[in-house]
N, C-alpha and C. Protein backbone atom coordinates (compact mmCIF):
# COMPACT_ATOMS: atom_id res chain seq x y z
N UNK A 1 40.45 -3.51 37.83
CA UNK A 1 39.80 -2.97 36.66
C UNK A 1 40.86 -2.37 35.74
N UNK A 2 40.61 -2.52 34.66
CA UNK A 2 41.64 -2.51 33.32
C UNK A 2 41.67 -1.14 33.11
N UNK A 3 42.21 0.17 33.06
CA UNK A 3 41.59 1.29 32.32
C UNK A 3 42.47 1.99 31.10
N UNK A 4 42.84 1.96 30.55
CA UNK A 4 43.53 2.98 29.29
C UNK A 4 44.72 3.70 30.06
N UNK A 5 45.69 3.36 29.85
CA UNK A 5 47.46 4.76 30.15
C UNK A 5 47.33 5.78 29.52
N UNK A 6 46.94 5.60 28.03
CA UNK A 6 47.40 6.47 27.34
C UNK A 6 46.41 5.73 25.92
N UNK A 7 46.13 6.52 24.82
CA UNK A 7 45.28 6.03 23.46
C UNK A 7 45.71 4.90 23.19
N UNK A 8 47.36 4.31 23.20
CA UNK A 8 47.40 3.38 22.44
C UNK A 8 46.70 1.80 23.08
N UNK A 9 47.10 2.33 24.66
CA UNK A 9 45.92 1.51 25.08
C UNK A 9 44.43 1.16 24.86
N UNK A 10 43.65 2.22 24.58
CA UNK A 10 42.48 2.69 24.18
C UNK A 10 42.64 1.87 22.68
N UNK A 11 42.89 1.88 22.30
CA UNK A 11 42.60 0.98 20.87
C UNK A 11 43.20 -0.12 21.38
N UNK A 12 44.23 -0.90 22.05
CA UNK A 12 44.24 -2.18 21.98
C UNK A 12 43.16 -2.87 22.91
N UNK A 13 42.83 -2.22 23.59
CA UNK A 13 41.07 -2.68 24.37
C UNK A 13 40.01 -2.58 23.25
N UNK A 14 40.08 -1.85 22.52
CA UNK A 14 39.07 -1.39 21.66
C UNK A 14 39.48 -2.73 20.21
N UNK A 15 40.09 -2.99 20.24
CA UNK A 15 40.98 -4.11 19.30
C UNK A 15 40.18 -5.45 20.26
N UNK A 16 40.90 -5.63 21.19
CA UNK A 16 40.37 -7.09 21.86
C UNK A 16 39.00 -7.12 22.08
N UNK A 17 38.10 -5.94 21.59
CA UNK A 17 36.97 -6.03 22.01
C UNK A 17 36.16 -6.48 20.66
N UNK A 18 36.91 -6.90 19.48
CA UNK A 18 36.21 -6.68 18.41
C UNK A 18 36.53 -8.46 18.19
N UNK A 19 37.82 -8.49 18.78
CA UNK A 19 38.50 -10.12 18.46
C UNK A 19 37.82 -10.92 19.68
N UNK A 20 37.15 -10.38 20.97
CA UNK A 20 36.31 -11.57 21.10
C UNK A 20 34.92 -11.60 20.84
N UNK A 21 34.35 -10.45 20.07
CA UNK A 21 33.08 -10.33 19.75
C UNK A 21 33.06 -11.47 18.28
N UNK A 22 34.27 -11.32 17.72
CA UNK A 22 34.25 -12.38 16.59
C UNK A 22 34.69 -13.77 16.60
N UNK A 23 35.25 -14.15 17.88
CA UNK A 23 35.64 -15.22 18.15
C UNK A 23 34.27 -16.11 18.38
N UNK A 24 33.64 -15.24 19.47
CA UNK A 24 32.73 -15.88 20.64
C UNK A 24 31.35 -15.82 19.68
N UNK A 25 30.92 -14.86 19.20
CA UNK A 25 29.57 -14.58 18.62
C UNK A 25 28.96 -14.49 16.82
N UNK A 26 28.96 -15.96 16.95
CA UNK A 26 28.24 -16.76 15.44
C UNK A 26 27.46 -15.57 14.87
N UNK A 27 26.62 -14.54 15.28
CA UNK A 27 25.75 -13.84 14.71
C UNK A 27 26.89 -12.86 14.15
N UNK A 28 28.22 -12.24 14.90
CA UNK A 28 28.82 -11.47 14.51
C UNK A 28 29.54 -11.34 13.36
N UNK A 29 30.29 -13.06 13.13
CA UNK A 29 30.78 -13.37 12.04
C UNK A 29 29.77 -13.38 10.58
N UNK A 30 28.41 -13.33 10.92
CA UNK A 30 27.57 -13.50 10.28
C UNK A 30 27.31 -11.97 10.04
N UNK A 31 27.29 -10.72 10.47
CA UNK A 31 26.91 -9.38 10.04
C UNK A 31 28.37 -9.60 9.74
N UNK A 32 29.63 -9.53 9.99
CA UNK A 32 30.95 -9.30 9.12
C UNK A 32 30.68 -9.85 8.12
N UNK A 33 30.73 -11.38 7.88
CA UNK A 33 30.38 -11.56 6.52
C UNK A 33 29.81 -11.27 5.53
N UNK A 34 28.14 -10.89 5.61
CA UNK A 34 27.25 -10.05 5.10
C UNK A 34 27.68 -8.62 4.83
N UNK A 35 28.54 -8.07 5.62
CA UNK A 35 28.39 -6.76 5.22
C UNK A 35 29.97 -6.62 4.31
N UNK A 36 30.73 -7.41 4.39
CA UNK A 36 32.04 -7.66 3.36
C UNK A 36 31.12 -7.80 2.27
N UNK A 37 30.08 -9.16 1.69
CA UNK A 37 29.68 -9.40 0.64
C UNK A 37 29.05 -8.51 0.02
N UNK A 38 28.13 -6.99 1.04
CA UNK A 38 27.80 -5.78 0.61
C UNK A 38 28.64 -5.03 -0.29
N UNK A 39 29.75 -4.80 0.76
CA UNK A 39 30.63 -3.80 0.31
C UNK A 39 31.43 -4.35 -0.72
N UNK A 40 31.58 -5.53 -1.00
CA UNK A 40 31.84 -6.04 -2.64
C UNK A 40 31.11 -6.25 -3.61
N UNK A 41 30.14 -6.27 -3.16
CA UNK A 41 28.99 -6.09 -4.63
C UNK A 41 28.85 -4.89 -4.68
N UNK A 42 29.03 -3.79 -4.08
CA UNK A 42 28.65 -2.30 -4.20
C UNK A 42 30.11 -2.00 -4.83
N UNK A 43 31.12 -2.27 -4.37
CA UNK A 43 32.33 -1.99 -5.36
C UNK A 43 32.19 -2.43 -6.93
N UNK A 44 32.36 -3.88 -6.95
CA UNK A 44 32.07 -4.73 -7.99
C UNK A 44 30.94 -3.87 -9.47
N UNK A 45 30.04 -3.02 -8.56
CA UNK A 45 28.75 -2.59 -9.44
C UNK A 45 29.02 -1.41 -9.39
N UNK A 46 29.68 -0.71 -9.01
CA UNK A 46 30.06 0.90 -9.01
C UNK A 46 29.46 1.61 -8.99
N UNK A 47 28.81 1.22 -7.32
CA UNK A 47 27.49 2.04 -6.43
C UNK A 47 28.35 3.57 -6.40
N UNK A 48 27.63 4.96 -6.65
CA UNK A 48 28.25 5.87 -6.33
C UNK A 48 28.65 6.36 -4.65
N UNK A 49 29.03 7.03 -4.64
CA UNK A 49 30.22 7.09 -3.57
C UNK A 49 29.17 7.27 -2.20
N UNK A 50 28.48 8.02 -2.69
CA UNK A 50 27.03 8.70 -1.75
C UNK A 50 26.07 6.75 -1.43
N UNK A 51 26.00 6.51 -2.29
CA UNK A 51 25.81 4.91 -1.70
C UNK A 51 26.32 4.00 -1.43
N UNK A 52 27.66 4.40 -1.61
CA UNK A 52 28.50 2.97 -0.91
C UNK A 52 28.98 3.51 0.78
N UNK A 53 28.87 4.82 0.70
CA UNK A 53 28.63 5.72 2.16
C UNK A 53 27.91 4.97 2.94
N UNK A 54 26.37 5.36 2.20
CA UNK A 54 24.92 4.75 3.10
C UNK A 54 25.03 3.20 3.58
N UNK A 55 25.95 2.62 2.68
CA UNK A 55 25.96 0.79 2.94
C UNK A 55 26.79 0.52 3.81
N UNK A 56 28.05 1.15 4.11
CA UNK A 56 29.12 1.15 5.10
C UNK A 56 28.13 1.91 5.94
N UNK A 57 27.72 2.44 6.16
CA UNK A 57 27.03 3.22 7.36
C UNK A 57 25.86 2.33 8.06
N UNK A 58 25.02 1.54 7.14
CA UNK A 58 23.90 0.76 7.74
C UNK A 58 24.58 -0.71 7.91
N UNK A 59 25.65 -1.04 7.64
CA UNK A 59 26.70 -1.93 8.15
C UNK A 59 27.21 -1.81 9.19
N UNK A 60 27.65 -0.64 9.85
CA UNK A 60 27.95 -0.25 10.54
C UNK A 60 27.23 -0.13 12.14
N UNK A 61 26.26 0.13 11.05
CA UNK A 61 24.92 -0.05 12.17
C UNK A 61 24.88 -1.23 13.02
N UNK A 62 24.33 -2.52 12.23
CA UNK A 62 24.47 -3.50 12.50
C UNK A 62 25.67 -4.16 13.02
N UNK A 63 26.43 -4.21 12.84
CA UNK A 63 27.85 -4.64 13.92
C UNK A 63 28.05 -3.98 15.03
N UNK A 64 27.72 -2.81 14.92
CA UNK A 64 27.57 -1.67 16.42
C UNK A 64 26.61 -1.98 17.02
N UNK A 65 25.27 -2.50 16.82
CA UNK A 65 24.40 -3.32 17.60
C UNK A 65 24.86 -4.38 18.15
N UNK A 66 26.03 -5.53 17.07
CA UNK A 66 25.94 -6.93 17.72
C UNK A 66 26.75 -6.85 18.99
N UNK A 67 27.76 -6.14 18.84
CA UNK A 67 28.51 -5.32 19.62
C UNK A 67 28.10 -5.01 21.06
N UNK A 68 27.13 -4.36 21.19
CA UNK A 68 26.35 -3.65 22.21
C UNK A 68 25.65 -4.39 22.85
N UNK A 69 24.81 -5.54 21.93
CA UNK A 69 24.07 -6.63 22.74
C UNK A 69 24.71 -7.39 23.35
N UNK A 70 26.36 -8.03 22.40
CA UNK A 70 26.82 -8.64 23.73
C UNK A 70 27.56 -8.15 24.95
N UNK A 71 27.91 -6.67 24.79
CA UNK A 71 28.23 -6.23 25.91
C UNK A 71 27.19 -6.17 27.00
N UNK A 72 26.31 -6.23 26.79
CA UNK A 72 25.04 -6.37 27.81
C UNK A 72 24.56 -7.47 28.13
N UNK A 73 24.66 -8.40 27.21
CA UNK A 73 24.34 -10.04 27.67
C UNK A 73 25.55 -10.40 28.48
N UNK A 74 26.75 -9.98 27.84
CA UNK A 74 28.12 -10.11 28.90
C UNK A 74 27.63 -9.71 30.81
N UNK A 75 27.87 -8.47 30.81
CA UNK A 75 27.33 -7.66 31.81
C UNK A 75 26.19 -8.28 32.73
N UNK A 76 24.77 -8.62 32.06
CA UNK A 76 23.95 -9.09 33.23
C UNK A 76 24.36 -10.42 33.35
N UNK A 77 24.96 -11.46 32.61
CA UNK A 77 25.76 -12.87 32.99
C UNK A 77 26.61 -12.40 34.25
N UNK A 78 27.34 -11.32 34.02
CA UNK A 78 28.41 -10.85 34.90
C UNK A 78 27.76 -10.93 36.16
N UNK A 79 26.20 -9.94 36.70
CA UNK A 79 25.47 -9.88 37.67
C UNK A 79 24.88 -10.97 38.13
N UNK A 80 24.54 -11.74 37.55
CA UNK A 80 23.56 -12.95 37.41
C UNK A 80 23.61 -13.88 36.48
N UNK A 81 23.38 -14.93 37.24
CA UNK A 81 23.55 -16.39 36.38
C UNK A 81 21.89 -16.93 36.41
N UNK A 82 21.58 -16.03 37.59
CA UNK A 82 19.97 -17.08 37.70
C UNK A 82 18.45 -16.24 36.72
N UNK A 83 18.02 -16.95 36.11
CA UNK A 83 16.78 -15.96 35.45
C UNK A 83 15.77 -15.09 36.53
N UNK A 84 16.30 -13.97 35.99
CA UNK A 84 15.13 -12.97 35.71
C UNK A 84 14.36 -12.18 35.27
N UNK A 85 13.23 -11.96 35.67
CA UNK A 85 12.27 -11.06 34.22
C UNK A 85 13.13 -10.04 33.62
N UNK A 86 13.87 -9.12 34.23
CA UNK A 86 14.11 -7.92 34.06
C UNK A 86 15.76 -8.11 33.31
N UNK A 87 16.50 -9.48 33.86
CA UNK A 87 17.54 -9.71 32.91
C UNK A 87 17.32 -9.96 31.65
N UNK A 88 15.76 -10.85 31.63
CA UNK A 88 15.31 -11.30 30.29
C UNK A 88 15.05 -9.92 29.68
N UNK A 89 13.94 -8.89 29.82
CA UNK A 89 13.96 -7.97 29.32
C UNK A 89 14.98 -7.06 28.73
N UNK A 90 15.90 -6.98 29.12
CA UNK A 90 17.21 -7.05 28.93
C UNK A 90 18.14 -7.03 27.58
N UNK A 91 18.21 -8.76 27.90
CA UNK A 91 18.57 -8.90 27.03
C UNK A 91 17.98 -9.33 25.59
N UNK A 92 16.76 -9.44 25.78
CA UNK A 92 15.67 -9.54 24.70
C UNK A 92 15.79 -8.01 23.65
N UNK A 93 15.61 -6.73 24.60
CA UNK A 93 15.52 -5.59 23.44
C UNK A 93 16.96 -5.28 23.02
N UNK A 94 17.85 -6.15 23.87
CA UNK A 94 19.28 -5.89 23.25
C UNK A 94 19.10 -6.46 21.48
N UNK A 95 18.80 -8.01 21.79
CA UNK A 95 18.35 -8.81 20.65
C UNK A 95 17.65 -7.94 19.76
N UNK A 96 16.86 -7.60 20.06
CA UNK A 96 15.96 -6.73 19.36
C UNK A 96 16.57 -5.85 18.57
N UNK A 97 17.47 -4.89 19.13
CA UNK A 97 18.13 -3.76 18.39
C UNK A 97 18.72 -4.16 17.40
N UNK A 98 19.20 -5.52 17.54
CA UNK A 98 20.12 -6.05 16.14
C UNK A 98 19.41 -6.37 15.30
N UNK A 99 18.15 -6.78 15.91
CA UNK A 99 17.21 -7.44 14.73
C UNK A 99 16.71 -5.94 13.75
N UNK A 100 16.09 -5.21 14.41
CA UNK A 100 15.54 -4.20 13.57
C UNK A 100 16.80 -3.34 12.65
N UNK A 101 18.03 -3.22 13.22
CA UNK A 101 19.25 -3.01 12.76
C UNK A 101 19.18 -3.87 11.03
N UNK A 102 19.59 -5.30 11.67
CA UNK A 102 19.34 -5.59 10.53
C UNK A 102 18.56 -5.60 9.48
N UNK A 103 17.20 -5.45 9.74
CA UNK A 103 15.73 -5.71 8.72
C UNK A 103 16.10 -3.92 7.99
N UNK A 104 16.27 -2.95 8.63
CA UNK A 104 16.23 -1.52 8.23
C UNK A 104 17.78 -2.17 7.06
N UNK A 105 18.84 -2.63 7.35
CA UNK A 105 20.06 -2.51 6.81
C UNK A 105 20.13 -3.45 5.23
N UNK A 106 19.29 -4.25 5.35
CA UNK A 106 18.56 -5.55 4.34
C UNK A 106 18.14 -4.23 3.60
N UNK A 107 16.78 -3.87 4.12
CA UNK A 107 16.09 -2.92 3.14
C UNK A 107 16.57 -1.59 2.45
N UNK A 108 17.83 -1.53 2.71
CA UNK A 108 18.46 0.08 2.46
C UNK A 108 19.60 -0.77 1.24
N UNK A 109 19.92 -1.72 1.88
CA UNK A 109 21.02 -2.64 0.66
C UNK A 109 20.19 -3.08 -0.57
N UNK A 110 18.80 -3.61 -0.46
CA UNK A 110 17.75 -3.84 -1.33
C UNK A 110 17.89 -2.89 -2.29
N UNK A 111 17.75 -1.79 -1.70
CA UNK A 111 17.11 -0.74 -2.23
C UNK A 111 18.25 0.20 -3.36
N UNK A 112 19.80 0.31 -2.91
CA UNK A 112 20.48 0.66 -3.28
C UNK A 112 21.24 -0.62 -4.52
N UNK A 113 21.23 -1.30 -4.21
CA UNK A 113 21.87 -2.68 -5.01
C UNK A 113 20.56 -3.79 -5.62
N UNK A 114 19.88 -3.31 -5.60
CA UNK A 114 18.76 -4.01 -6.30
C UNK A 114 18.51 -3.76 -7.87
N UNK A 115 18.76 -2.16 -8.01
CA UNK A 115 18.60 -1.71 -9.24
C UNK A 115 19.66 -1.83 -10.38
N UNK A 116 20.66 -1.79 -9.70
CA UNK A 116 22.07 -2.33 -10.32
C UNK A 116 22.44 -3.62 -10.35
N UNK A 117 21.79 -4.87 -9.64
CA UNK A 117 21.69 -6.25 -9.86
C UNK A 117 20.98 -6.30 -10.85
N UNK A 118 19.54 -5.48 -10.83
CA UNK A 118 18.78 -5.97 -12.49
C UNK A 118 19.45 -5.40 -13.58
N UNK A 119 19.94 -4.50 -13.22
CA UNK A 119 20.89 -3.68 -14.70
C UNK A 119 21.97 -4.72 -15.16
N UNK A 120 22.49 -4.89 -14.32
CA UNK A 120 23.49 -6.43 -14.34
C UNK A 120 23.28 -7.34 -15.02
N UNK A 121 22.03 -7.93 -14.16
CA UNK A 121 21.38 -9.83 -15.07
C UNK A 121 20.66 -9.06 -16.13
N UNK A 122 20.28 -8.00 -16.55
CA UNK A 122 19.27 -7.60 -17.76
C UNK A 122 21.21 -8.01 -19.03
N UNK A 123 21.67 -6.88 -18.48
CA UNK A 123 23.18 -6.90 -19.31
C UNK A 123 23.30 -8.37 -19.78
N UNK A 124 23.67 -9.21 -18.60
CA UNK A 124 24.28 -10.66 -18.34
C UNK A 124 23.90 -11.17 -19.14
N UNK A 125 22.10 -11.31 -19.23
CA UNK A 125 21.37 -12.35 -20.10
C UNK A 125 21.18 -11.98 -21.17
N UNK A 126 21.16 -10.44 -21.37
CA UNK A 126 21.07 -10.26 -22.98
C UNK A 126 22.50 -10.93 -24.05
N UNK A 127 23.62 -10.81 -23.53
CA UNK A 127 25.00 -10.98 -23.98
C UNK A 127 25.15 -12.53 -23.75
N UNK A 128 24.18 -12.87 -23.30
CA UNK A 128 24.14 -14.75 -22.89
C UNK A 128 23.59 -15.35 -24.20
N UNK A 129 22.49 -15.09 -24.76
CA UNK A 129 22.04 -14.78 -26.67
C UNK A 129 22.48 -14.28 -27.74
């Protein structure tokens, strides 16, 4: 078993743990991506500081879920290869956490960058005439 010497260890575990969560897991590259394209349209639109906070934070969210689920889908693979209810259960509300992660993180980005997208295309299209 692997354990930490000293911090700098502690971050290069904490490092390889992020490079195979992005290697291995399509959904992950998929909340990185999404939440880069956040945090550049919230720059881009000059979300105040207090909301570009909340967007890195419910970003945050969501990658710290995808994170967590596969450490647990990792883990009962680790125990078991053969189905069971209770692995399924498992790893189902793992799934789960990311899902509601995400739907809450959609609706908080909506909500903060929605009003400044219409301020935007209202701008855009008036200056388009």
């Amino acid at each position: 078993m692997m354990r930490a010497k000293n911090v700098l260890d502690s971050f290069k575990y904490a490092y390889q743990g992020i490079v195979y969560t992005l290697r291995t897991q399509r959904n992950m590259r998929i909340h990185v991506s999404a939440a880069t394209l956040v945090i550049l349209t919230g720059i881009f639109l000059k979300v105040t500081k207090v909301e570009m906070a909340i967007l890195i934070l419910s970003c945050n969210v969501v990658i710290t879920a995808e994170m967590i689920n596969t450490s647990i889908e990792s883990t009962i693979d680790l125990y078991s290869r053969q189905r069971h209810p209770l692995a399924k259960i498992g790893k189902d509300v793992a799934a789960a956490a990311v899902l509601v992660s995400s739907i809450s993180s959609a609706v908080v980005g909506t909500l903060i960058l929605g009003p400044y997208i219409i301020i935007f295309l209202k701008k855009y299209i008036a200056n388009s005439f």
